[in-house]
PDB file of N, CA and C in Angstrom:
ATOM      1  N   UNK A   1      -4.207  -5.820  20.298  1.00  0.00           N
ATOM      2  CA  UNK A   1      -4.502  -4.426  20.564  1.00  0.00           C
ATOM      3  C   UNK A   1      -5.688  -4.358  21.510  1.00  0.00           C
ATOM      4  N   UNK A   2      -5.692  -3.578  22.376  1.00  0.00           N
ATOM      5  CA  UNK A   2      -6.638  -3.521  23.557  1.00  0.00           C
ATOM      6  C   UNK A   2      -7.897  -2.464  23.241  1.00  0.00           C
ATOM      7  N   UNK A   3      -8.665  -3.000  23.217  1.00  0.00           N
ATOM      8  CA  UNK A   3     -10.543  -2.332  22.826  1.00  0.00           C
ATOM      9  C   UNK A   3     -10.349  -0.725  23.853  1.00  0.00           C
ATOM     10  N   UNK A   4     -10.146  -0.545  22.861  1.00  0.00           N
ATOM     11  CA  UNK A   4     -10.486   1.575  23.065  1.00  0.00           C
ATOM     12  C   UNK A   4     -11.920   1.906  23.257  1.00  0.00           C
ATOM     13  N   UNK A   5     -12.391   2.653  23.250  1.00  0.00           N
ATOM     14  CA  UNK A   5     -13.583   3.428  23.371  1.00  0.00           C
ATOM     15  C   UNK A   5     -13.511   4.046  22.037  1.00  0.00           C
ATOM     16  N   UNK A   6     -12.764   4.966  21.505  1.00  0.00           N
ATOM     17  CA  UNK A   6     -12.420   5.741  20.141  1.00  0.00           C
ATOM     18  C   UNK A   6     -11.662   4.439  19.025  1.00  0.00           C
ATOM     19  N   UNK A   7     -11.709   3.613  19.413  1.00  0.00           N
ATOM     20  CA  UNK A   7     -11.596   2.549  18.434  1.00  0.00           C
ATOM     21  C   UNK A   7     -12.247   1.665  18.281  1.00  0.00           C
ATOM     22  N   UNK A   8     -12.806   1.237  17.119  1.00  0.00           N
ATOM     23  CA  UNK A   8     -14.063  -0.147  17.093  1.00  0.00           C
ATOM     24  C   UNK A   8     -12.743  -1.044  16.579  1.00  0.00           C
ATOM     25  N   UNK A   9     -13.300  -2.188  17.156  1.00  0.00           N
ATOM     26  CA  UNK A   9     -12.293  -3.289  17.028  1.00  0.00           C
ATOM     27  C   UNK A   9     -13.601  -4.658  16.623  1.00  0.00           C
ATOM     28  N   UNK A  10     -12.937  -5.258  15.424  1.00  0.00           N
ATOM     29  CA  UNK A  10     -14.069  -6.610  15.075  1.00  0.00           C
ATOM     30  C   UNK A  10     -13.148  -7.142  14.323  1.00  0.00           C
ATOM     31  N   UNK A  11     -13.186  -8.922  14.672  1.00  0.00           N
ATOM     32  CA  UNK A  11     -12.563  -9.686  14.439  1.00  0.00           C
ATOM     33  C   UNK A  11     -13.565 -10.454  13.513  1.00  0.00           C
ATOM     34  N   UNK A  12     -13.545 -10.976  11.843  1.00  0.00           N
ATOM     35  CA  UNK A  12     -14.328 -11.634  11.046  1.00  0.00           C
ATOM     36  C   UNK A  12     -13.315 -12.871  10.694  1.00  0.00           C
ATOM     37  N   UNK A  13     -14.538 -14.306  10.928  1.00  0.00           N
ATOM     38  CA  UNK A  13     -13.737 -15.489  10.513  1.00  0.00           C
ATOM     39  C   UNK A  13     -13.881 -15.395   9.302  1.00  0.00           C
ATOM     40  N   UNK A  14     -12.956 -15.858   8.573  1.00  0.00           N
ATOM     41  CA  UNK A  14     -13.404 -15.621   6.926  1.00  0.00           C
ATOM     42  C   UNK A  14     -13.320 -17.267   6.345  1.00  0.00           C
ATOM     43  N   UNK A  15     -13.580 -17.458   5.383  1.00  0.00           N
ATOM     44  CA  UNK A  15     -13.545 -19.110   4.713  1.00  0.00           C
ATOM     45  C   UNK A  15     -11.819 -19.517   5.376  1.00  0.00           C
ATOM     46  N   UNK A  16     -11.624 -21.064   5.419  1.00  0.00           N
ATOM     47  CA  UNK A  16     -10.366 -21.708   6.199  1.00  0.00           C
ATOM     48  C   UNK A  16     -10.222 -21.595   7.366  1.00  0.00           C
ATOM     49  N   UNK A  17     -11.114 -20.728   8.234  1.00  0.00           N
ATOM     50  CA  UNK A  17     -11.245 -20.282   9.733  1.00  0.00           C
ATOM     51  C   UNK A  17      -9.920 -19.293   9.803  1.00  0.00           C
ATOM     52  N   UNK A  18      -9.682 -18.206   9.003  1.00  0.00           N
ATOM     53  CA  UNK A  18      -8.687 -17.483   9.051  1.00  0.00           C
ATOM     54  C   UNK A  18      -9.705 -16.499   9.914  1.00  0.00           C
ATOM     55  N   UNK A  19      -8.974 -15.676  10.775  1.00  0.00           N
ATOM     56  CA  UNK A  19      -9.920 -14.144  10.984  1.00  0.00           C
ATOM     57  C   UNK A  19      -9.192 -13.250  10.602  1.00  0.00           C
ATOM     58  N   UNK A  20      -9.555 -11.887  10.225  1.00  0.00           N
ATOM     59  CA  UNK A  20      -9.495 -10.837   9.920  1.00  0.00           C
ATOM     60  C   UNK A  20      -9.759 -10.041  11.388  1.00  0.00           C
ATOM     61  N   UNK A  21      -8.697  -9.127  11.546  1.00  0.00           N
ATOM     62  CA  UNK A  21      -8.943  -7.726  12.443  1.00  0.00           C
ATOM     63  C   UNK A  21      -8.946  -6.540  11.990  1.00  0.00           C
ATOM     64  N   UNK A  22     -10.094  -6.204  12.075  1.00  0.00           N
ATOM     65  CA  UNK A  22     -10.663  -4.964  11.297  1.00  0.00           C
ATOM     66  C   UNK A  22     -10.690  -3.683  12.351  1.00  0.00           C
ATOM     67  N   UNK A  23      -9.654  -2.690  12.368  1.00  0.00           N
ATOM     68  CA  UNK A  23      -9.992  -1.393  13.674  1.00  0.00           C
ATOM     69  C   UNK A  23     -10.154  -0.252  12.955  1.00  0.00           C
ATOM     70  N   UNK A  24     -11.345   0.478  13.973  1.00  0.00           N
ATOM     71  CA  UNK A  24     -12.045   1.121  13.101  1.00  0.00           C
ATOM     72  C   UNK A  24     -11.786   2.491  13.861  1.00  0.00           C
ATOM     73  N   UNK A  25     -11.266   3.865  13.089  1.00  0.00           N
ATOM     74  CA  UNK A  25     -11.707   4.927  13.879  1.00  0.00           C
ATOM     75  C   UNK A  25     -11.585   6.082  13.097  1.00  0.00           C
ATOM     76  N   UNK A  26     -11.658   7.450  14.084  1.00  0.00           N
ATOM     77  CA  UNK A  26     -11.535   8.705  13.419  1.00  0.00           C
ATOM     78  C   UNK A  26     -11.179   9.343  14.375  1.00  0.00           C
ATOM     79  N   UNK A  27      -9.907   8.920  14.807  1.00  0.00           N
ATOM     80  CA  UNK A  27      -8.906   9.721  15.516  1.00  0.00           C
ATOM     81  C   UNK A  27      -7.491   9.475  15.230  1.00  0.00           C
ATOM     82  N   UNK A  28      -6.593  10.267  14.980  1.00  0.00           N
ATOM     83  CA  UNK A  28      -5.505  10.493  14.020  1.00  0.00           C
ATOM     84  C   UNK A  28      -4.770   9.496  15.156  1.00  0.00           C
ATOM     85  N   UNK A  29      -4.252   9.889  16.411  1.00  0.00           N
ATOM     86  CA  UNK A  29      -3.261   8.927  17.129  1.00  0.00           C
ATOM     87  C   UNK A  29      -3.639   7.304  17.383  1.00  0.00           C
ATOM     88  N   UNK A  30      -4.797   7.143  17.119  1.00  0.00           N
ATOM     89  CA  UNK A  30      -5.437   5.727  17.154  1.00  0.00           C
ATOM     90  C   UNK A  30      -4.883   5.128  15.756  1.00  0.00           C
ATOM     91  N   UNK A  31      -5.168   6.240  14.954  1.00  0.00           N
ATOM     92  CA  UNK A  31      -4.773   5.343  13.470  1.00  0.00           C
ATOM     93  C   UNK A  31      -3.415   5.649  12.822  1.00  0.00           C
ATOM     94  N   UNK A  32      -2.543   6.163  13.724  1.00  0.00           N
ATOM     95  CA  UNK A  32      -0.825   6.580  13.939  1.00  0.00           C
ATOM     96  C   UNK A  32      -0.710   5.317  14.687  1.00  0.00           C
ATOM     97  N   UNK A  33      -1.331   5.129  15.671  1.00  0.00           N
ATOM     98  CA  UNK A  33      -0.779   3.462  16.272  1.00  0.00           C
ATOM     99  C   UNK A  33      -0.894   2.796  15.407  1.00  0.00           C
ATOM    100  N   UNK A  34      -2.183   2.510  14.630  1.00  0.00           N
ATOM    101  CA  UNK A  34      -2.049   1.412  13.880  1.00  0.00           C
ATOM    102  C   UNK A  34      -1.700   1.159  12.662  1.00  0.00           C
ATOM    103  N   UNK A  35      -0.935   1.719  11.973  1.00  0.00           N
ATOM    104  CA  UNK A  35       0.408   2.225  10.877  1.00  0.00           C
ATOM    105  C   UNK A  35       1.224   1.594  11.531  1.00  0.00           C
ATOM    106  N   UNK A  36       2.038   2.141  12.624  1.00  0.00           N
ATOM    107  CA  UNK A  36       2.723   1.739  13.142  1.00  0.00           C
ATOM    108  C   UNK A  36       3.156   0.054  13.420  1.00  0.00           C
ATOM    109  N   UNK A  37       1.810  -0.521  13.664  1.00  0.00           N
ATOM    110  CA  UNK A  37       2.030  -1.738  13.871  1.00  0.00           C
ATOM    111  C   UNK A  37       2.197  -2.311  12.806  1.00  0.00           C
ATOM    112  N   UNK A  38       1.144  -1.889  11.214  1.00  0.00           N
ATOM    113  CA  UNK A  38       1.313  -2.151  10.553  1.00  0.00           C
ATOM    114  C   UNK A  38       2.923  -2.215  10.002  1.00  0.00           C
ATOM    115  N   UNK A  39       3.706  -1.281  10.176  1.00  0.00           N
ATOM    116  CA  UNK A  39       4.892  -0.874   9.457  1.00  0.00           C
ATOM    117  C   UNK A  39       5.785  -2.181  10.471  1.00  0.00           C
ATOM    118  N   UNK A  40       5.852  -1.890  11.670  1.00  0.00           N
ATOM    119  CA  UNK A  40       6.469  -2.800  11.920  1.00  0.00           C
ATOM    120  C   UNK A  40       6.090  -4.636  11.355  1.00  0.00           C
ATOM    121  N   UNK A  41       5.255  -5.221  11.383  1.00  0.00           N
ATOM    122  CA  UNK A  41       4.724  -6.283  10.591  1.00  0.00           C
ATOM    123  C   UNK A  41       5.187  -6.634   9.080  1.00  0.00           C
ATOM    124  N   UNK A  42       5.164  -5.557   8.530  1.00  0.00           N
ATOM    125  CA  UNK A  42       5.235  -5.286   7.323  1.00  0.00           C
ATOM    126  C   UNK A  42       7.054  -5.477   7.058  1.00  0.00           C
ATOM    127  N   UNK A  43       7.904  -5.458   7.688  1.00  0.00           N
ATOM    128  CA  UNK A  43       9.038  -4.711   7.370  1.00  0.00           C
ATOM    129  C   UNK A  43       9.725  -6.328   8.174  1.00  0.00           C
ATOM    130  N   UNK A  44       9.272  -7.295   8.518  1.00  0.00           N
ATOM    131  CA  UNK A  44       9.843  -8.305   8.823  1.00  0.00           C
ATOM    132  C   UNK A  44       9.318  -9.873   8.112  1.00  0.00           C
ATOM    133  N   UNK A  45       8.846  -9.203   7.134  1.00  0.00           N
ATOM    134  CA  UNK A  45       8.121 -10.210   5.903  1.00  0.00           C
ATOM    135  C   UNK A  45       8.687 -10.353   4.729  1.00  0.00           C
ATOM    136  N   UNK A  46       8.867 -11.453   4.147  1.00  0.00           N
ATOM    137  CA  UNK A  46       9.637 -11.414   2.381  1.00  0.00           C
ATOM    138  C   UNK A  46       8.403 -11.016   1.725  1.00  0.00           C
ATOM    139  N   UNK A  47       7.411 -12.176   2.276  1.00  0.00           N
ATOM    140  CA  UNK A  47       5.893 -11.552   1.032  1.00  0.00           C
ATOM    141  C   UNK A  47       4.693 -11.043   2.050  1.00  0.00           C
ATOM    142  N   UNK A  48       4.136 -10.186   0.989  1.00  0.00           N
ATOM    143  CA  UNK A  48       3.586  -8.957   1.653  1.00  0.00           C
ATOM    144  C   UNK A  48       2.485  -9.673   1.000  1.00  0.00           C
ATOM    145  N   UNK A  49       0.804  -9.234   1.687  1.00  0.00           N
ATOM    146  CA  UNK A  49      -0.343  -8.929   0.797  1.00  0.00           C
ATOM    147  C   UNK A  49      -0.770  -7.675   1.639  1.00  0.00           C
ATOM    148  N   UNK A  50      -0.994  -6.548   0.458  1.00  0.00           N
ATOM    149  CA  UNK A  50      -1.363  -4.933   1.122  1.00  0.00           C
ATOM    150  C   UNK A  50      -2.492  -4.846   0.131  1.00  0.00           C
ATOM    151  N   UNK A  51      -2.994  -4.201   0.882  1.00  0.00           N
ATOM    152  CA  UNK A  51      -4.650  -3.937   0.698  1.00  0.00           C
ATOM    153  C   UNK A  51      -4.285  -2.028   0.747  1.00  0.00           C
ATOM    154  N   UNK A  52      -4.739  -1.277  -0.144  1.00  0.00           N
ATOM    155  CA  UNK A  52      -5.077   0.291   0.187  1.00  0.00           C
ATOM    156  C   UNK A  52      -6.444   0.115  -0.492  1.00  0.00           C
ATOM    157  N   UNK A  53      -7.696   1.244  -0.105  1.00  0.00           N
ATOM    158  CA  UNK A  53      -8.195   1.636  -0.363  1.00  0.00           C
ATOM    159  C   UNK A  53      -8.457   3.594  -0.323  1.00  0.00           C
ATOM    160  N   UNK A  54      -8.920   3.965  -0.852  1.00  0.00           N
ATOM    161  CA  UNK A  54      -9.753   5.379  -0.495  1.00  0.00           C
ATOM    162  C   UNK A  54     -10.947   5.920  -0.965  1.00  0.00           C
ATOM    163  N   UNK A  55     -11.712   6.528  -0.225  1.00  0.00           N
ATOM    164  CA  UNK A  55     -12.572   6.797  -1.005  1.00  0.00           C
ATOM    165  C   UNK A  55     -13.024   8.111  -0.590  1.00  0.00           C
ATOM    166  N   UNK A  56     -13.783   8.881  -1.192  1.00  0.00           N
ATOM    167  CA  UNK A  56     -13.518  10.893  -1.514  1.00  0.00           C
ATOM    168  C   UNK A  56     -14.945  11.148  -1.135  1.00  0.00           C
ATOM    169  N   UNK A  57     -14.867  12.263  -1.002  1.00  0.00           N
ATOM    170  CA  UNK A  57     -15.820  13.005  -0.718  1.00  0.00           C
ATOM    171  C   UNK A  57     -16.841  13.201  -2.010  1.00  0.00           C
ATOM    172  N   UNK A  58     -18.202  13.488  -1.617  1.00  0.00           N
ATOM    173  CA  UNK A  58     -19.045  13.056  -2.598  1.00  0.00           C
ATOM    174  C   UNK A  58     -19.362  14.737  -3.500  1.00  0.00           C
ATOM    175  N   UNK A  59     -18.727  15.857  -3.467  1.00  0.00           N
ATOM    176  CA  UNK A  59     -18.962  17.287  -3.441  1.00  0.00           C
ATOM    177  C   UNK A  59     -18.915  17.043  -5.124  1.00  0.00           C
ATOM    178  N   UNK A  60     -19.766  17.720  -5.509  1.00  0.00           N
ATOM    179  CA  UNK A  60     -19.538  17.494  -6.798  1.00  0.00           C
ATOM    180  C   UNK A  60     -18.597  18.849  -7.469  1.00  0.00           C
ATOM    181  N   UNK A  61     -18.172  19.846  -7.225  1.00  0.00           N
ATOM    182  CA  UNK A  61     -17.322  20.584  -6.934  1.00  0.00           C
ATOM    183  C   UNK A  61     -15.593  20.615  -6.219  1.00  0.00           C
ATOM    184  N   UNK A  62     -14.555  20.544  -7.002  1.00  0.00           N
ATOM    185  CA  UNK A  62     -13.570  20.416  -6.440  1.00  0.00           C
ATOM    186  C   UNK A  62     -13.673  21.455  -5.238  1.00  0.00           C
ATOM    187  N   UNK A  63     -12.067  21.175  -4.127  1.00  0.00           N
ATOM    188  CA  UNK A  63     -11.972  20.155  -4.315  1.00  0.00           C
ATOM    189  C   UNK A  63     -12.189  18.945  -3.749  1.00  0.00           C
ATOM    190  N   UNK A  64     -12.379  17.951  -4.006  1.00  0.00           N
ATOM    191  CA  UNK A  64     -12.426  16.228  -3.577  1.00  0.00           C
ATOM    192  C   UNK A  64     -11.812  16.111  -2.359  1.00  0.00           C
ATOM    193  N   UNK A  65     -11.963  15.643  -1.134  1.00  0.00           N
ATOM    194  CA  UNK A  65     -11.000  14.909  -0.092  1.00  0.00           C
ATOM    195  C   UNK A  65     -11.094  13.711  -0.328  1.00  0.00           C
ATOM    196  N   UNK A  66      -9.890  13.062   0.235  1.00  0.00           N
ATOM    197  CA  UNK A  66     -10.283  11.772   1.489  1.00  0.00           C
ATOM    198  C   UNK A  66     -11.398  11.995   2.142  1.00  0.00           C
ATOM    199  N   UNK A  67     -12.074  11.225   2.369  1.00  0.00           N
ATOM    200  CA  UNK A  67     -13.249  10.547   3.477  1.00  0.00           C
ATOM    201  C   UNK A  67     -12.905   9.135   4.357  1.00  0.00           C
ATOM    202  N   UNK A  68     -12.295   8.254   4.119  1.00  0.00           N
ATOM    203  CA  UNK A  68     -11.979   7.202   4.561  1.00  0.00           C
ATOM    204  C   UNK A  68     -10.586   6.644   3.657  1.00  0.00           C
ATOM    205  N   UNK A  69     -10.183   6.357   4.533  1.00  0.00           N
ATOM    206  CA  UNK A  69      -8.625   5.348   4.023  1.00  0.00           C
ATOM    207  C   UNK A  69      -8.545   3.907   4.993  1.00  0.00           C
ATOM    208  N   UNK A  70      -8.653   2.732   3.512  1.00  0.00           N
ATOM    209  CA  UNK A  70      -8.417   1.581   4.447  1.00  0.00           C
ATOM    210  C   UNK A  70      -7.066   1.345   3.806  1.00  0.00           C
ATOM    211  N   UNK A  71      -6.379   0.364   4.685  1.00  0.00           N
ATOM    212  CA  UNK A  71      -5.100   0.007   4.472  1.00  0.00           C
ATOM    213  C   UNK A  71      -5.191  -1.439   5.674  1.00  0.00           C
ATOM    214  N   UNK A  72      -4.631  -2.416   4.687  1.00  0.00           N
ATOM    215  CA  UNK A  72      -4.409  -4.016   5.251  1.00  0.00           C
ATOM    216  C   UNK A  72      -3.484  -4.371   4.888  1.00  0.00           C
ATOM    217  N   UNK A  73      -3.008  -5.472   6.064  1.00  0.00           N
ATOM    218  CA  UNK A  73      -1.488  -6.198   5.833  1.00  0.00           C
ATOM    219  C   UNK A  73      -2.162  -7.232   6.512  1.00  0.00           C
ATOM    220  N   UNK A  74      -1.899  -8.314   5.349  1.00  0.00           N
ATOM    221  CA  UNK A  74      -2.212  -9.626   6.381  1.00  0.00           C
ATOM    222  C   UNK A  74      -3.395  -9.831   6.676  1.00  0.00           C
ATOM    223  N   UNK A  75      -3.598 -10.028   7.966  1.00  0.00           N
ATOM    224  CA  UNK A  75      -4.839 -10.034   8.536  1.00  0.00           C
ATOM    225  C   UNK A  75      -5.362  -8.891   9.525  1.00  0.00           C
ATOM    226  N   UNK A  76      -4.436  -7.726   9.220  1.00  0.00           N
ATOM    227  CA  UNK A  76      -4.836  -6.956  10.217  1.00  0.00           C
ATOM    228  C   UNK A  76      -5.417  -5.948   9.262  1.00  0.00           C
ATOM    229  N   UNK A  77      -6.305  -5.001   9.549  1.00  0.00           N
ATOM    230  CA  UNK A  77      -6.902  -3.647   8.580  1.00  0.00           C
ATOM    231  C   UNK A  77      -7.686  -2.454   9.665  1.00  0.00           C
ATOM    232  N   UNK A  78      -7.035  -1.450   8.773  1.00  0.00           N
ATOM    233  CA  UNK A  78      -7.070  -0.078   9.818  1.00  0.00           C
ATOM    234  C   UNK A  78      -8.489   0.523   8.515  1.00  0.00           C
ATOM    235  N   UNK A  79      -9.631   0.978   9.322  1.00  0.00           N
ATOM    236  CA  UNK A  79     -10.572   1.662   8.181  1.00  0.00           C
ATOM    237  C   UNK A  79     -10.511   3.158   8.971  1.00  0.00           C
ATOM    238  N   UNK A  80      -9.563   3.720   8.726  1.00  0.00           N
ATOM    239  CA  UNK A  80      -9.575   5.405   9.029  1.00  0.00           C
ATOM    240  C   UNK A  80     -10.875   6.552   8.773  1.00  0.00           C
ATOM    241  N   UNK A  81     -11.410   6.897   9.414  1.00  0.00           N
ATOM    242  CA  UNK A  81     -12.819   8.019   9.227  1.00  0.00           C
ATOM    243  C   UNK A  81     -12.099   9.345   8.961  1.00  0.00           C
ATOM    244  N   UNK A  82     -11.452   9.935   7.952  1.00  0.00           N
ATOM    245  CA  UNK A  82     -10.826  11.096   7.738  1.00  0.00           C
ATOM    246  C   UNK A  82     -11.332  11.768   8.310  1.00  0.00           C
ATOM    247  N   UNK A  83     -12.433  11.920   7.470  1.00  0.00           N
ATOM    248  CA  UNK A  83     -13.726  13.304   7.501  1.00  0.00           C
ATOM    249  C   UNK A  83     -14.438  13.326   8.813  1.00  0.00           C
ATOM    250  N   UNK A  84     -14.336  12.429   9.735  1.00  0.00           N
ATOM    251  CA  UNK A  84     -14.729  12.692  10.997  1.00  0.00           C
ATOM    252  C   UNK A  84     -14.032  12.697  12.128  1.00  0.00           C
ATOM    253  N   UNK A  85     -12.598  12.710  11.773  1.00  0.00           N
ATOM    254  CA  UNK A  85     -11.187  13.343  12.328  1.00  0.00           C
ATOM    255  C   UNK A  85     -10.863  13.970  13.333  1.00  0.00           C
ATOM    256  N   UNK A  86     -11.024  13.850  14.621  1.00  0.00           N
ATOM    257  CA  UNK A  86     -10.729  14.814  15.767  1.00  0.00           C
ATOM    258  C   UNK A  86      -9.362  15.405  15.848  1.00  0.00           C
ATOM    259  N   UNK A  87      -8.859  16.423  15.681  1.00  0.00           N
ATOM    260  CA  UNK A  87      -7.783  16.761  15.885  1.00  0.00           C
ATOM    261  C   UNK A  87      -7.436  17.089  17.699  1.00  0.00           C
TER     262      UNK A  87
END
């Protein structure tokens, strides 16, 4: 995937010299691409390892959002900025 401006892109070696690609943003068609890739990846595999996360808004008052959604396949991981979302 090619380094955006509206996308942070970081690659971490992790133990075994595996890396991790971690893309980072808060723009909906940046993180519609990268679903996408995900889905395709995902859908030509017998075994899967998927990673979701989310985590909410801190309001102590409903109601709660999303604030961030991560989602990983493999070695690739999308960390979505909901709450700072450009439409």
């Amino acid at each position: 995937m090619a380094e955006e401006p509206s996308a942070k892109r970081h690659r971490v070696e992790l133990h075994r010299k595996e890396t991790l690609e971690i893309v980072c943003t808060s723009e909906p068609d940046k993180a519609d691409k990268v679903i996408s890739m995900l889905w395709r990846k995902a859908c030509g595999q017998h075994h899967r390892i998927v990673g979701v996360g989310v985590h909410y808004t801190t309001e102590d008052e409903p109601p709660q959002m999303a604030a961030v959604l991560q989602l990983c396949l493999d070695e690739l991981c999308l960390v979505y900025h909901i709450a700072a979302a450009t439409k």
